[in-house]
Protein backbone atom coordinates (compact mmCIF):
# COMPACT_ATOMS: atom_id res chain seq x y z
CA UNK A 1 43.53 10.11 10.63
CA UNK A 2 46.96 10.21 11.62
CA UNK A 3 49.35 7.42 13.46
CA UNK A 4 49.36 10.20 16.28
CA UNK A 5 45.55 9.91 16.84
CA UNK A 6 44.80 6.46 16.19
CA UNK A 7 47.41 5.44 18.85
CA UNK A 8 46.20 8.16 21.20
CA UNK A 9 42.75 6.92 20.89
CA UNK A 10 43.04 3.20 20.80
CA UNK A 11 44.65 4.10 24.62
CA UNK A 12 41.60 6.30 25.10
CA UNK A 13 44.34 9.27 25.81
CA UNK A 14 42.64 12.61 25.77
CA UNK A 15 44.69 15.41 23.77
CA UNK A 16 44.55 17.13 26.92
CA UNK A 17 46.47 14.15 28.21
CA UNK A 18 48.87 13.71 26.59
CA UNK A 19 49.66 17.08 26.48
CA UNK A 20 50.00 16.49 30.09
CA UNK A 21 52.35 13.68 29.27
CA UNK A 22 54.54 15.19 26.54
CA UNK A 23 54.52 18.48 27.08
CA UNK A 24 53.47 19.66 23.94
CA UNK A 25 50.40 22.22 24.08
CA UNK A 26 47.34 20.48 23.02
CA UNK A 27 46.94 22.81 19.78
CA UNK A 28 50.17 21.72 18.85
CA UNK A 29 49.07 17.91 18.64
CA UNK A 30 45.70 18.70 17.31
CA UNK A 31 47.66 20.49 14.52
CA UNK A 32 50.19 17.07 14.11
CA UNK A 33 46.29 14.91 14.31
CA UNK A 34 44.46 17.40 11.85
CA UNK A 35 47.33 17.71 9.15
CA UNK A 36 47.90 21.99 10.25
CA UNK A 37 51.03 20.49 10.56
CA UNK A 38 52.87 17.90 8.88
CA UNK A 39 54.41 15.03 10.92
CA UNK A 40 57.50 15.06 8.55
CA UNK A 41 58.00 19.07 9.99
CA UNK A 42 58.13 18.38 13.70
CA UNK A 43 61.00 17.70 15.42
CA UNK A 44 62.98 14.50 16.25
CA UNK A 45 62.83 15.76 20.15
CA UNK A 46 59.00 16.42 19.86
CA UNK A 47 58.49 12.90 18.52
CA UNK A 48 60.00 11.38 21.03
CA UNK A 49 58.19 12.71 23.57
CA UNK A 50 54.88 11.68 22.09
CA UNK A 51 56.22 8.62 21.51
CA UNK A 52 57.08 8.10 25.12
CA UNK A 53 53.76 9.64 26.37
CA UNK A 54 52.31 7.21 24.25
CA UNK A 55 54.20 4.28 25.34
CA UNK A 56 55.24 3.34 21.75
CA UNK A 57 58.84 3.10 19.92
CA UNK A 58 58.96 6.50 17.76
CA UNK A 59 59.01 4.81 14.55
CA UNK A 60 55.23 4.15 14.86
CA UNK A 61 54.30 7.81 14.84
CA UNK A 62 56.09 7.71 11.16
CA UNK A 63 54.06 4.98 9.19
């Protein structure tokens, strides 16, 4: 399980949420959450808007 989902679900944020939030499709994050895609390949920008969807400093999304 990735940062990206444990954070999303400990704040009970649906995918389709926080795609609403970010604006990031929701097969995009459930690529990031399921390992499609690797969090060290998306973008700086697209971080940071999870991160402030998500209410959390970017860094978190990175341990």
């Amino acid at each position: 399980m990735t940062n990206l989902q444990k954070i999303r679900e400990k704040r009970d944020i649906s995918k389709y949420r926080l795609s609403q939030l970010s604006g990031l499709s929701q097969t995009y994050i459930g690529r990031i959450e399921n390992g499609s895609t690797s969090i060290e390949n998306v973008t700086l920008k697209n971080i940071r808007l999870l991160a402030k969807a998500l209410n959390v400093d970017y860094t978190e999304l990175l341990d």
